[in-house]
PDB file of N, CA and C in Angstrom:
ATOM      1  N   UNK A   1     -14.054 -21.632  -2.759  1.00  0.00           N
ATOM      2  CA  UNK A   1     -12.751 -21.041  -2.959  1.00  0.00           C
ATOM      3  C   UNK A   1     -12.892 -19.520  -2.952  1.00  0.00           C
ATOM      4  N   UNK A   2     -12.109 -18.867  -2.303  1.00  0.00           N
ATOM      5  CA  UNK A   2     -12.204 -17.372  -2.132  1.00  0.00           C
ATOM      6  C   UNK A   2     -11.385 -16.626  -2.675  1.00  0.00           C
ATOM      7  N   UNK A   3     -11.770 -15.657  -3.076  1.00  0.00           N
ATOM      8  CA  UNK A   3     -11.347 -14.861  -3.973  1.00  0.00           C
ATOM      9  C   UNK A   3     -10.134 -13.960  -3.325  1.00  0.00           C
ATOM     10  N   UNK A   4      -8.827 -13.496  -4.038  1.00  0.00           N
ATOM     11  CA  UNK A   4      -7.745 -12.473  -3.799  1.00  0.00           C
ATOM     12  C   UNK A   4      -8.181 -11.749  -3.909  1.00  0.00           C
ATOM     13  N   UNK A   5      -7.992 -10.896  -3.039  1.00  0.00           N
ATOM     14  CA  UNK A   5      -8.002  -9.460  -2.973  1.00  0.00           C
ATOM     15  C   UNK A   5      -6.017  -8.892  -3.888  1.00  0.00           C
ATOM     16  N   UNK A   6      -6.478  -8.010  -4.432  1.00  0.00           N
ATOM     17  CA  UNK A   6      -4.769  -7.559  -5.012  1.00  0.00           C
ATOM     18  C   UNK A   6      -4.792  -6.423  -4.304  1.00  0.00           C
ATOM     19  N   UNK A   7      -3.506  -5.458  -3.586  1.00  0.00           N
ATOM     20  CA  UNK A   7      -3.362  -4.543  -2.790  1.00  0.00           C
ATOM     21  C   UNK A   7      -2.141  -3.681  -3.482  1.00  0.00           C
ATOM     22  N   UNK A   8      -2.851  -2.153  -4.264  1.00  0.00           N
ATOM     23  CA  UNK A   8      -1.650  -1.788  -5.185  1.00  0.00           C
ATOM     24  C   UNK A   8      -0.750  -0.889  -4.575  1.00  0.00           C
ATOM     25  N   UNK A   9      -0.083  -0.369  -4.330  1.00  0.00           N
ATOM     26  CA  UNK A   9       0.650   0.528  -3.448  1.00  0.00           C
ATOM     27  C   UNK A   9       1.089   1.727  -4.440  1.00  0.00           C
ATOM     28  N   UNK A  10       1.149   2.882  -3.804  1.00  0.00           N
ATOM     29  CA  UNK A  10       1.538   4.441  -5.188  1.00  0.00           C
ATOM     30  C   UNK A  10       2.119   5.082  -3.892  1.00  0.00           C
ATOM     31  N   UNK A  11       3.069   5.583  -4.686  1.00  0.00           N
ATOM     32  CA  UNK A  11       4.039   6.831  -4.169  1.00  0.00           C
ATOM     33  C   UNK A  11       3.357   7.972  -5.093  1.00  0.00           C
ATOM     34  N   UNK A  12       2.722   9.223  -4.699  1.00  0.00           N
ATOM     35  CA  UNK A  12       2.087   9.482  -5.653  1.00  0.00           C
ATOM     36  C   UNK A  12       1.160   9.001  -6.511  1.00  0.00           C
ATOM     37  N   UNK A  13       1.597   9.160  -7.553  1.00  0.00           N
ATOM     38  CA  UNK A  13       0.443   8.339  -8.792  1.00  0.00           C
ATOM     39  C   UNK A  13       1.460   7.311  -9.563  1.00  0.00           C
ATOM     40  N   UNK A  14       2.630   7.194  -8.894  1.00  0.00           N
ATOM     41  CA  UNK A  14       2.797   5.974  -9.691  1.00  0.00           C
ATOM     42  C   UNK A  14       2.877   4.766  -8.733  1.00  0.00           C
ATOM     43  N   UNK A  15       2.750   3.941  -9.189  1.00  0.00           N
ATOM     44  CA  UNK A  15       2.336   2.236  -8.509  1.00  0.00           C
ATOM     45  C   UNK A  15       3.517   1.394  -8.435  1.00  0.00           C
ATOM     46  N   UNK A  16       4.047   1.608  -7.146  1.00  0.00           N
ATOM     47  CA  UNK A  16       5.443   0.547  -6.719  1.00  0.00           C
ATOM     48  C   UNK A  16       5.685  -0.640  -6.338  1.00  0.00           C
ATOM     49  N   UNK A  17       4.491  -1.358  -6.079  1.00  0.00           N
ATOM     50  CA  UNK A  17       4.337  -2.739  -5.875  1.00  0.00           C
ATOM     51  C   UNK A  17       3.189  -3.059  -5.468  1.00  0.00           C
ATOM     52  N   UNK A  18       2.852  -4.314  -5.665  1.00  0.00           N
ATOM     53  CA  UNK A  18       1.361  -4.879  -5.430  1.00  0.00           C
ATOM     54  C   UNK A  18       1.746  -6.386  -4.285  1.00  0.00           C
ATOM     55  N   UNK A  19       0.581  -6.636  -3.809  1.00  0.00           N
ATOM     56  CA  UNK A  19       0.241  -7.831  -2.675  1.00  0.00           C
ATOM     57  C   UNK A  19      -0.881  -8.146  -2.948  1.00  0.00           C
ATOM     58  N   UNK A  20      -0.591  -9.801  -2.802  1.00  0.00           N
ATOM     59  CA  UNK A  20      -2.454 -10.472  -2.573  1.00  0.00           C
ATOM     60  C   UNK A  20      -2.491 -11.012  -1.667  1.00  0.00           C
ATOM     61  N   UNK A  21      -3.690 -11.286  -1.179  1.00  0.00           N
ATOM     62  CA  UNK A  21      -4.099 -11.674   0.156  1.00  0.00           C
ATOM     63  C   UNK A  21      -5.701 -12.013   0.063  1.00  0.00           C
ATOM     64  N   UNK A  22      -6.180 -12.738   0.446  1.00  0.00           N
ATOM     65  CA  UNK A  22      -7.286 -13.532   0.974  1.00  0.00           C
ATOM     66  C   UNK A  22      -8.408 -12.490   1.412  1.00  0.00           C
ATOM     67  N   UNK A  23      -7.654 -11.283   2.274  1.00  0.00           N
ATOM     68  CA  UNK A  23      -9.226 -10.841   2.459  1.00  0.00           C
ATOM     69  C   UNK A  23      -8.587  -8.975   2.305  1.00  0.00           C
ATOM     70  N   UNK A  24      -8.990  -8.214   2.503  1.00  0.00           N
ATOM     71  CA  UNK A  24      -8.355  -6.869   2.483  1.00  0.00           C
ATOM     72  C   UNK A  24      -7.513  -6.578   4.033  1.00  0.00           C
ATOM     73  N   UNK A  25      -6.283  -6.176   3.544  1.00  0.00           N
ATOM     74  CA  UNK A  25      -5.632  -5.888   4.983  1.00  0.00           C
ATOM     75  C   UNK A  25      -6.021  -4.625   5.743  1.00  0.00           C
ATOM     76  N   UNK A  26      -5.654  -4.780   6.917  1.00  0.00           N
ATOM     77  CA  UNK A  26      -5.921  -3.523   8.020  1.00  0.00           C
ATOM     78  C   UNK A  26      -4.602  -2.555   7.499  1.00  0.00           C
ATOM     79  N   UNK A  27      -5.039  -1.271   7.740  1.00  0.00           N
ATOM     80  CA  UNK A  27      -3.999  -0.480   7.755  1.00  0.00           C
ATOM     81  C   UNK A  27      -3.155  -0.304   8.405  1.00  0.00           C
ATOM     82  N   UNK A  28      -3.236  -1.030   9.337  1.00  0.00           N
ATOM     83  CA  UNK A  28      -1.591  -1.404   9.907  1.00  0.00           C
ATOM     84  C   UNK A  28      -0.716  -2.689   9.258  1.00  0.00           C
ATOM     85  N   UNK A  29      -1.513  -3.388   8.861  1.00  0.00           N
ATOM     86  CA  UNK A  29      -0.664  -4.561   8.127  1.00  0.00           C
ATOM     87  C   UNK A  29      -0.449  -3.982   6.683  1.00  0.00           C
ATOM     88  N   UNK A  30      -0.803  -2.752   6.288  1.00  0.00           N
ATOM     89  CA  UNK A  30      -0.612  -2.404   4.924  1.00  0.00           C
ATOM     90  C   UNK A  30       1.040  -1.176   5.213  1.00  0.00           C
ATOM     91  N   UNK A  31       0.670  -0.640   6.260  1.00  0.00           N
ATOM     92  CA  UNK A  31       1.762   0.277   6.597  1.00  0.00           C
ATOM     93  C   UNK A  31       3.241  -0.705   6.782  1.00  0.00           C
ATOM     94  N   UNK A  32       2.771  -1.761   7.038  1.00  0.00           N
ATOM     95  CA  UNK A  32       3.992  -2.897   7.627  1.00  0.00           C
ATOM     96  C   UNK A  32       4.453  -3.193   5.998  1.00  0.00           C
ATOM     97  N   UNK A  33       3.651  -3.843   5.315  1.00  0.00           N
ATOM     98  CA  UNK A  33       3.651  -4.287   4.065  1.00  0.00           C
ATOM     99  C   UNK A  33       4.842  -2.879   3.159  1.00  0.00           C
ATOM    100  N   UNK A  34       4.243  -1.787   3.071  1.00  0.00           N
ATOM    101  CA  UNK A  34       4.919  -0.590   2.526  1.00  0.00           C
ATOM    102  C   UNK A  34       6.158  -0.297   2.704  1.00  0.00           C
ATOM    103  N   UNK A  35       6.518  -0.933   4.488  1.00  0.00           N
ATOM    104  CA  UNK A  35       7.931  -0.623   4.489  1.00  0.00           C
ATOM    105  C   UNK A  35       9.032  -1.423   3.570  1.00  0.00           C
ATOM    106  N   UNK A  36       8.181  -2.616   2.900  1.00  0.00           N
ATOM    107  CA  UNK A  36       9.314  -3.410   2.055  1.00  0.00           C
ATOM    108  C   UNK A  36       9.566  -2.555   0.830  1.00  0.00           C
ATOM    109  N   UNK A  37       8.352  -1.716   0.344  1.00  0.00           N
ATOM    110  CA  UNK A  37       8.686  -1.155  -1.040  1.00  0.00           C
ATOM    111  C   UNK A  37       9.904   0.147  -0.826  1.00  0.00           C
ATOM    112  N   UNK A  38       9.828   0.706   0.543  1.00  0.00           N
ATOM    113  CA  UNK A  38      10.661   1.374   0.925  1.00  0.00           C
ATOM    114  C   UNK A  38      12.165   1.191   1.244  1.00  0.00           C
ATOM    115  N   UNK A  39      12.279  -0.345   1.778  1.00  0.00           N
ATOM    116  CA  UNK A  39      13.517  -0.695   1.621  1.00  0.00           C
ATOM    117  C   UNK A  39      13.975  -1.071   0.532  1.00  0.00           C
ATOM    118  N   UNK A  40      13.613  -1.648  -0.079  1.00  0.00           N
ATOM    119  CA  UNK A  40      13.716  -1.582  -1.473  1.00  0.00           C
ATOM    120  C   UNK A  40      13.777  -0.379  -2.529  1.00  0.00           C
ATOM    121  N   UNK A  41      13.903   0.784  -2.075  1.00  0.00           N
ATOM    122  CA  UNK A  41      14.583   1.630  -2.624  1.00  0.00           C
ATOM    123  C   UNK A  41      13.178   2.616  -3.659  1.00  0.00           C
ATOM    124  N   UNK A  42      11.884   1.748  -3.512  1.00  0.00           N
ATOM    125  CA  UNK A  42      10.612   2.436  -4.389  1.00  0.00           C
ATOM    126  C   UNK A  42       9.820   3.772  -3.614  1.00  0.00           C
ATOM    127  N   UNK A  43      10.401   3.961  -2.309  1.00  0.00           N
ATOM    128  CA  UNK A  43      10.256   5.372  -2.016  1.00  0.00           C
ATOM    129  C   UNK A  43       9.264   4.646  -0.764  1.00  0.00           C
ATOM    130  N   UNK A  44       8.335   6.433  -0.523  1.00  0.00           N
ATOM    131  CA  UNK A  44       7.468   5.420   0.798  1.00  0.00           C
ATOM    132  C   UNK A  44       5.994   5.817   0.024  1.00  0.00           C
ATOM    133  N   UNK A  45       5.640   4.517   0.014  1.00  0.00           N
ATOM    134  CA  UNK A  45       3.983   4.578  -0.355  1.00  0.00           C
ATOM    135  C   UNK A  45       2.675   5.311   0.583  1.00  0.00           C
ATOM    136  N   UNK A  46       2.527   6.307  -0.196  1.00  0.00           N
ATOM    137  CA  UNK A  46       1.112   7.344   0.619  1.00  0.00           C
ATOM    138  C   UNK A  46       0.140   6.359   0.414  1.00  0.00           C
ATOM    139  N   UNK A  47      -0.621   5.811  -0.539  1.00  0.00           N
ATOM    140  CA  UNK A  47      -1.772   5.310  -0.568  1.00  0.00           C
ATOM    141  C   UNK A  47      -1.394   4.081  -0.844  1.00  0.00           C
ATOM    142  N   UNK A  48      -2.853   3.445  -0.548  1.00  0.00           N
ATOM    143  CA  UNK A  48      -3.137   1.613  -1.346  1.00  0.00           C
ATOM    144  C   UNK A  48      -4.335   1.666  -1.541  1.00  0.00           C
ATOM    145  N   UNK A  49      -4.737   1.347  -2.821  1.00  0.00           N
ATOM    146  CA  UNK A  49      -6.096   1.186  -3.595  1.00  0.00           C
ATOM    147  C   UNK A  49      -6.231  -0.337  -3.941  1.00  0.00           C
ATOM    148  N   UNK A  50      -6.954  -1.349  -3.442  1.00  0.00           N
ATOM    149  CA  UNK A  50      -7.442  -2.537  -3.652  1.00  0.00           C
ATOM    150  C   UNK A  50      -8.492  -3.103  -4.610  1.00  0.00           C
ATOM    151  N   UNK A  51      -8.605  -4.232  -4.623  1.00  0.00           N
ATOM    152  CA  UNK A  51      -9.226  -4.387  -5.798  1.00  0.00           C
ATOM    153  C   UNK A  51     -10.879  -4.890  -5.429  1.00  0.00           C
ATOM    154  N   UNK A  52     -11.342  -4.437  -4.378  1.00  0.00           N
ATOM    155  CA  UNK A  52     -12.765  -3.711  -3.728  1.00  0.00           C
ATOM    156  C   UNK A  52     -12.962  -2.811  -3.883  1.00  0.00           C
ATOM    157  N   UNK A  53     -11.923  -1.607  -4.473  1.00  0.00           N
ATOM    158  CA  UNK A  53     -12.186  -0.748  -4.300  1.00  0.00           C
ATOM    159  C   UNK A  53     -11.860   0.302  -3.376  1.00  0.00           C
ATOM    160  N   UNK A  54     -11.346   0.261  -2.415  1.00  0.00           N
ATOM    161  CA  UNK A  54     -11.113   0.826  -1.843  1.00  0.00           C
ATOM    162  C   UNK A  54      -9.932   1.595  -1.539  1.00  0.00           C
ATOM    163  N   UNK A  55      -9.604   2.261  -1.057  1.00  0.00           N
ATOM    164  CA  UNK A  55      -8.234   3.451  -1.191  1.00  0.00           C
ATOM    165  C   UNK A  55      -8.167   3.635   0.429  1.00  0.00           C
ATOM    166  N   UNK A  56      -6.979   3.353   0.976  1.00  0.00           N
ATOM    167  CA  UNK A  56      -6.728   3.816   2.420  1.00  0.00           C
ATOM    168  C   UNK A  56      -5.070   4.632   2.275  1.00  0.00           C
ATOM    169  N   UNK A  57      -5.601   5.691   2.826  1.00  0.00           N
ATOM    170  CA  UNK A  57      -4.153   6.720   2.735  1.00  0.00           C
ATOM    171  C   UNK A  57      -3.304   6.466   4.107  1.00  0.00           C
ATOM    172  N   UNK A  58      -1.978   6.216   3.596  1.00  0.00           N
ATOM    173  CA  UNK A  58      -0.735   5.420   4.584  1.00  0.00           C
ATOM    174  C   UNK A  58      -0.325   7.055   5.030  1.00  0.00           C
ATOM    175  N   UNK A  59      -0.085   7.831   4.245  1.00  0.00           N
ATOM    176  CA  UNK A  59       1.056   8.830   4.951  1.00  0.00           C
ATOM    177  C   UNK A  59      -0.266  10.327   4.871  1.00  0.00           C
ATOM    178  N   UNK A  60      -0.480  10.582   5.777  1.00  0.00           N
ATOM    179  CA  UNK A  60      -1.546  11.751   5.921  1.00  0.00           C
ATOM    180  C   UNK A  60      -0.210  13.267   5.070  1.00  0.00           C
ATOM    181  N   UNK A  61      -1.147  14.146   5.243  1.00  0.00           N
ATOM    182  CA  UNK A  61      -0.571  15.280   4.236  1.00  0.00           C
ATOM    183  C   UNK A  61       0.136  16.122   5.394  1.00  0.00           C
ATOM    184  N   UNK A  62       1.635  16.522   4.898  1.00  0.00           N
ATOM    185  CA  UNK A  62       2.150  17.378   5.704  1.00  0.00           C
ATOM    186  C   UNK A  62       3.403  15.953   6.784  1.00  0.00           C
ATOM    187  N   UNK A  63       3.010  15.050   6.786  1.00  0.00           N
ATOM    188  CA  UNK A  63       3.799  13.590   7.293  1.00  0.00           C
ATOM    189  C   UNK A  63       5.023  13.660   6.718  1.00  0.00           C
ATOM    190  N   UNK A  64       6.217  13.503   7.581  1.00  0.00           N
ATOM    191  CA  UNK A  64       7.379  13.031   7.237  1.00  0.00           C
ATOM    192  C   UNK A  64       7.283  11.722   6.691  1.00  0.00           C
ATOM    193  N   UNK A  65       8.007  11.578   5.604  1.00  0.00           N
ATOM    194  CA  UNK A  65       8.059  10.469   4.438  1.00  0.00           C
ATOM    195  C   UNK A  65       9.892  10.019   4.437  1.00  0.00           C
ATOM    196  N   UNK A  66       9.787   8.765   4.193  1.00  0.00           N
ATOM    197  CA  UNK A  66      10.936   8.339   4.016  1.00  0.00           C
ATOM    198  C   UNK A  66      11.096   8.199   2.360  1.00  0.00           C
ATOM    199  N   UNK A  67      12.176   9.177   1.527  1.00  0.00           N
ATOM    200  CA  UNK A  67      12.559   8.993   0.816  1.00  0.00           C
ATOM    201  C   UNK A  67      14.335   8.884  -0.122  1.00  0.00           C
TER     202      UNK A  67
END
């Protein structure tokens, strides 16, 4: 049985929604994923930090942001 990965999403430093998934997503399926927290009115998520560890930045610095 394999373990979730949890996928946290931050506008900034605060944390607008989370996803699990089976293995860690590509950053294009995480950018896809982000647009729901955005329609949903939680702004647009710059980063996602997972629970490997890892941190992949969605909106580079100086990027038009949907808010």
């Amino acid at each position: 049985m394999s373990k979730r990965v949890t996928h946290y999403f931050y506008v900034g430093d605060r944390r607008v929604m989370f996803s699990e998934w089976y293995e860690p997503l590509s950053k294009k399926e995480l950018q896809e994923r982000a647009f729901t927290a955005f329609e949903r009115g939680y702004g647009t998520p710059d980063k996602v930090v997972d629970t490997t560890g890892r941190t992949v930045i969605l909106v580079e610095e100086g990027a038009d942001k949907h808010d």
